[in-house]
Protein backbone atom coordinates (compact mmCIF):
# COMPACT_ATOMS: atom_id res chain seq x y z
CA UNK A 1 0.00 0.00 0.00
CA UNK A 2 1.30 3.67 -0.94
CA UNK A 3 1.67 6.01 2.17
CA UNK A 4 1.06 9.27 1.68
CA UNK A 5 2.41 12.76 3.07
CA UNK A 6 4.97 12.65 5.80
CA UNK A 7 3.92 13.13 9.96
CA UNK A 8 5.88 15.46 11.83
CA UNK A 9 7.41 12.03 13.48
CA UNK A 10 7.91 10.67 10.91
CA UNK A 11 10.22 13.61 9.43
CA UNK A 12 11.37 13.77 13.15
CA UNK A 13 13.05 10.56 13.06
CA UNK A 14 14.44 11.06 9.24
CA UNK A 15 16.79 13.87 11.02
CA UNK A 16 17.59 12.10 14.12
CA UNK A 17 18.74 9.06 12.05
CA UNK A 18 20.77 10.48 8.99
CA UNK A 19 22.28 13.48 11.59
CA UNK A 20 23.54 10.50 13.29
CA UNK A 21 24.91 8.43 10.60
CA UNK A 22 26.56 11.38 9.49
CA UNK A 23 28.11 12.40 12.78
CA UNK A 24 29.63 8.87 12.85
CA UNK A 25 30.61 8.32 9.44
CA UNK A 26 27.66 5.73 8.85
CA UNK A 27 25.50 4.80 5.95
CA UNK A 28 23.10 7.31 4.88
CA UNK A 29 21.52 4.36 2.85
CA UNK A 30 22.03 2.35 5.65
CA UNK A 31 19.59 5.03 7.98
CA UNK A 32 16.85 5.19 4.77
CA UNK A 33 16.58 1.23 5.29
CA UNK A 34 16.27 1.40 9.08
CA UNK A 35 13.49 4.07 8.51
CA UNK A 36 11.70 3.07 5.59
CA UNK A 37 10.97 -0.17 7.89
CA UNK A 38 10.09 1.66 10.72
CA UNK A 39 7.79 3.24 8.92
CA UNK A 40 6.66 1.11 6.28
CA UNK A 41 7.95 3.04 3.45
CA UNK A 42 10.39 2.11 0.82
CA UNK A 43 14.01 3.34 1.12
CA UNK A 44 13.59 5.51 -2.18
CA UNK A 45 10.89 7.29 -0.35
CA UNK A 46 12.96 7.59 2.35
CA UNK A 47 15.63 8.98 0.62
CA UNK A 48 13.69 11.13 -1.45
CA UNK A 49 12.03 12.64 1.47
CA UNK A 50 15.21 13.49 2.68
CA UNK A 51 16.98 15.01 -0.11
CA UNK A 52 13.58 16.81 -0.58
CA UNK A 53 13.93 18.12 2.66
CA UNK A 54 17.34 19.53 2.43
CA UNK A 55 16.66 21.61 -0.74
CA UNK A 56 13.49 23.01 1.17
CA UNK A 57 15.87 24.32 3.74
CA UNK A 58 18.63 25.36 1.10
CA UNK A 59 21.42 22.83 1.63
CA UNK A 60 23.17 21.98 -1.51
CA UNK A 61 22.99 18.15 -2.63
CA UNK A 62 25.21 18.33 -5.38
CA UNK A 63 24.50 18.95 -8.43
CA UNK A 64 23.38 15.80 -10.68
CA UNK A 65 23.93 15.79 -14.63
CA UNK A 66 21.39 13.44 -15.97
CA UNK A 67 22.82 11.76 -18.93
CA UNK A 68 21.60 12.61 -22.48
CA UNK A 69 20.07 9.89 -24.35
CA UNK A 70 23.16 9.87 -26.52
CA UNK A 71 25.08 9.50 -23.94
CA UNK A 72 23.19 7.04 -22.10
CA UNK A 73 23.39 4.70 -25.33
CA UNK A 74 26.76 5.11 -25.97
CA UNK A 75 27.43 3.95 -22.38
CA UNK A 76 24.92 1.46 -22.71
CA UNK A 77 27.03 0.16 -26.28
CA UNK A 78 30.22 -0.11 -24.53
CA UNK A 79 29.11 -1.04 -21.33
CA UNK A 80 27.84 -3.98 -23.17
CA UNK A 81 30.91 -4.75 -25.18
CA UNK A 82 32.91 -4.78 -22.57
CA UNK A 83 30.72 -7.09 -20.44
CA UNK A 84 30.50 -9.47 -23.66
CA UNK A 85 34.50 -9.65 -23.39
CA UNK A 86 33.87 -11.21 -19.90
CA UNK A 87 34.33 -7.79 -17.75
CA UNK A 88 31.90 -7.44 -14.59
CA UNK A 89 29.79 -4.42 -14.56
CA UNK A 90 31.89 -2.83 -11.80
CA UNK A 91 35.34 -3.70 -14.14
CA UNK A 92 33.48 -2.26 -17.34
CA UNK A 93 32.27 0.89 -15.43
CA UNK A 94 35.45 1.37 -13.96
CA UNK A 95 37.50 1.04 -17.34
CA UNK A 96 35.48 3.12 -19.00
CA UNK A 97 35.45 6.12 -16.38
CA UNK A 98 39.58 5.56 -16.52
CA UNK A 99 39.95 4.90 -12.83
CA UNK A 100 37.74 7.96 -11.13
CA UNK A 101 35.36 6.44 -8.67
CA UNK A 102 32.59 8.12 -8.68
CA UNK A 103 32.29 8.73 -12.10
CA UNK A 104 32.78 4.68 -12.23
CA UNK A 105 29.67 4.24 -9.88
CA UNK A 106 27.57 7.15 -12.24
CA UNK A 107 28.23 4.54 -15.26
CA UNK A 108 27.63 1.59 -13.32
CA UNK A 109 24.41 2.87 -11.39
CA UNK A 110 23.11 4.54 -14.61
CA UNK A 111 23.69 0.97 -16.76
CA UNK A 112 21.94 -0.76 -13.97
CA UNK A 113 19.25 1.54 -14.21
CA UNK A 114 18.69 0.73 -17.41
CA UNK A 115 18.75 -3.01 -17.13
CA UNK A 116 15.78 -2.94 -15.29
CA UNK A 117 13.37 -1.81 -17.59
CA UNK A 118 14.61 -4.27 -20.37
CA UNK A 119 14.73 -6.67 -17.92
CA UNK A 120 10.53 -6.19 -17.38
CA UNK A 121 9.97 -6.05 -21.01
CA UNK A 122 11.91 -9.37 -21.04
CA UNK A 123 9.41 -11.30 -18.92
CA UNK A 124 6.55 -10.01 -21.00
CA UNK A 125 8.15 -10.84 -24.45
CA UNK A 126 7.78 -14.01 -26.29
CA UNK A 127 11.06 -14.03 -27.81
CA UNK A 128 14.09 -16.08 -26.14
CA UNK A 129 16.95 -14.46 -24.11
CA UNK A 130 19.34 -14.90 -27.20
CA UNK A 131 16.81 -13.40 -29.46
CA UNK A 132 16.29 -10.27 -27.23
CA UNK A 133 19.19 -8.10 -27.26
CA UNK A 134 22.02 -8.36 -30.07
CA UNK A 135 25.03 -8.13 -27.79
CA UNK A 136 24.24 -11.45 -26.52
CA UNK A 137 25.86 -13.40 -29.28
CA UNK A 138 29.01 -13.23 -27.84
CA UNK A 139 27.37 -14.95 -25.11
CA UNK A 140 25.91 -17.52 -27.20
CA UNK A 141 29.43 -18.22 -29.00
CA UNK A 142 31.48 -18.66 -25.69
CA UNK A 143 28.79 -20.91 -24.29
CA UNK A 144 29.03 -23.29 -27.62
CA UNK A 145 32.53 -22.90 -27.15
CA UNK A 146 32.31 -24.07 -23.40
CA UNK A 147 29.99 -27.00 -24.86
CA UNK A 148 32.10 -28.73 -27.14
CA UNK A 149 34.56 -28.33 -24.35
CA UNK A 150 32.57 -30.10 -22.35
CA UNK A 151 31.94 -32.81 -24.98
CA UNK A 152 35.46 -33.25 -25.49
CA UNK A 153 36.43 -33.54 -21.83
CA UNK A 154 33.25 -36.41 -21.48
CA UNK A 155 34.44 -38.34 -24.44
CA UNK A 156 37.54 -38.43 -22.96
CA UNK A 157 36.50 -39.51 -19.64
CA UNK A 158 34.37 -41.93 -21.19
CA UNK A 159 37.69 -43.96 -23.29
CA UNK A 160 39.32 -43.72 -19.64
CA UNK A 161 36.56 -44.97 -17.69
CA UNK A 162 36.19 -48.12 -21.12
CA UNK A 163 40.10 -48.42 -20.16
CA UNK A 164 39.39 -48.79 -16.65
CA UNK A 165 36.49 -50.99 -17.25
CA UNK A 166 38.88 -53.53 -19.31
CA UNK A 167 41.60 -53.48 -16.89
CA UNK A 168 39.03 -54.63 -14.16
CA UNK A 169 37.54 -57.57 -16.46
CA UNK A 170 41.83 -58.68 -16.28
CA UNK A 171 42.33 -58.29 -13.22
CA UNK A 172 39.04 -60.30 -11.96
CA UNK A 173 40.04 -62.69 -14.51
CA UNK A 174 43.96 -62.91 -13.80
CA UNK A 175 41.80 -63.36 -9.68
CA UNK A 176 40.06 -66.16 -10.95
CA UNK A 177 42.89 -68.08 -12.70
CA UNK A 178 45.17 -67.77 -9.40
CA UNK A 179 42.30 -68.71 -7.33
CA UNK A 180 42.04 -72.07 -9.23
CA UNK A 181 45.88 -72.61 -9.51
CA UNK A 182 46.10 -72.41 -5.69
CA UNK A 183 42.70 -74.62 -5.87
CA UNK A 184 44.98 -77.14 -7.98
CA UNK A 185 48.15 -76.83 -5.76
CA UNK A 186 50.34 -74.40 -7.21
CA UNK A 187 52.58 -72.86 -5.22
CA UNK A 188 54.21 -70.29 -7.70
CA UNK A 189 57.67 -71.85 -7.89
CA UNK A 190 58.78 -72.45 -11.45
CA UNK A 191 58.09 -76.50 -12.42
CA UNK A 192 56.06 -76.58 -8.96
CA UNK A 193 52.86 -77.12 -11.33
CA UNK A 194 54.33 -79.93 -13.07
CA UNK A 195 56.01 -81.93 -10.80
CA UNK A 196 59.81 -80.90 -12.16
């Protein structure tokens, strides 16, 4: 259910919390989670509320660029590429904003962001994983690669395991053969079988 429109205890406790998480050094995040379940919000709202609250009384928050949709697609293209190469999101982020870390977690927060949406579509749509976005044919190569890997490493656990299956049938044969020259009174010394 959506709440609506802050109480004056509710906006009471929003201060006490993120004042103290900022006198020690804590999580601001960490004081919109322990709120938002206090009172049944989510921590967006939370956080919103509070940023909200700060421009009322004229503290800066920083200023925030929103990306262009150029931009956003040309991180979303080489975001992507590098992924498909085998990068994490944090690596790829962090290549592409050449070592600065915030501008790494802008890139990797903003690619994120866009996931999700694709991500909803992708439940809704008919068409396969593979199908739905192009850069996923690198994916699709390295896992046919991995597969005939796979295949190769099982066929060759399979001519061990027919070696290993042979060498048993010998040895309970060669078990059988002692077990009835013993039976017979062989003893294992040469000419002992013959009498010589």
């Amino acid at each position: 259910m959506r709440r609506k429109g802050w109480t004056d205890e509710e906006n009471a406790l929003l201060y006490e919390l993120t004042d103290g998480a900022r006198a020690s050094g804590g999580s601001l995040s960490g004081a919109f989670r322990t709120i938002a379940r206090a009172t049944g919000r989510q921590p967006d709202s939370v956080r919103n509320r509070y940023y909200s609250l700060l421009r009322e009384k004229g503290v800066s928050t920083g200023s925030f660029t929103p990306f262009s949709p150029g931009e956003a697609d040309e991180l979303m293209e080489k975001m992507t590429a590098l992924i498909g190469r085998g990068c994490s999101v944090r690596r790829a982020a962090f290549v592409l904003a050449k070592g600065d870390a915030k501008l790494m977690l802008r890139f990797q927060n903003k690619y994120r962001a866009m996931l999700k949406p694709a991500a909803a579509s992708e439940k809704t749509s008919s068409r396969t994983p593979l199908e739905a976005e192009p850069d996923t044919v690198g994916y699709a190569q390295r896992l046919r690669d991995l597969n005939d890997t796979v295949k190769e490493q099982h066929e060759r656990f399979m001519a061990l395991h027919s070696m290993f299956t042979e060498l048993c049938g010998i040895n309970r044969e060669l078990i059988k053969r002692l077990a009835a020259a013993e039976e017979n009174g062989f003893t294992g010394a040469p000419g002992a079988a013959d009498g010589t």
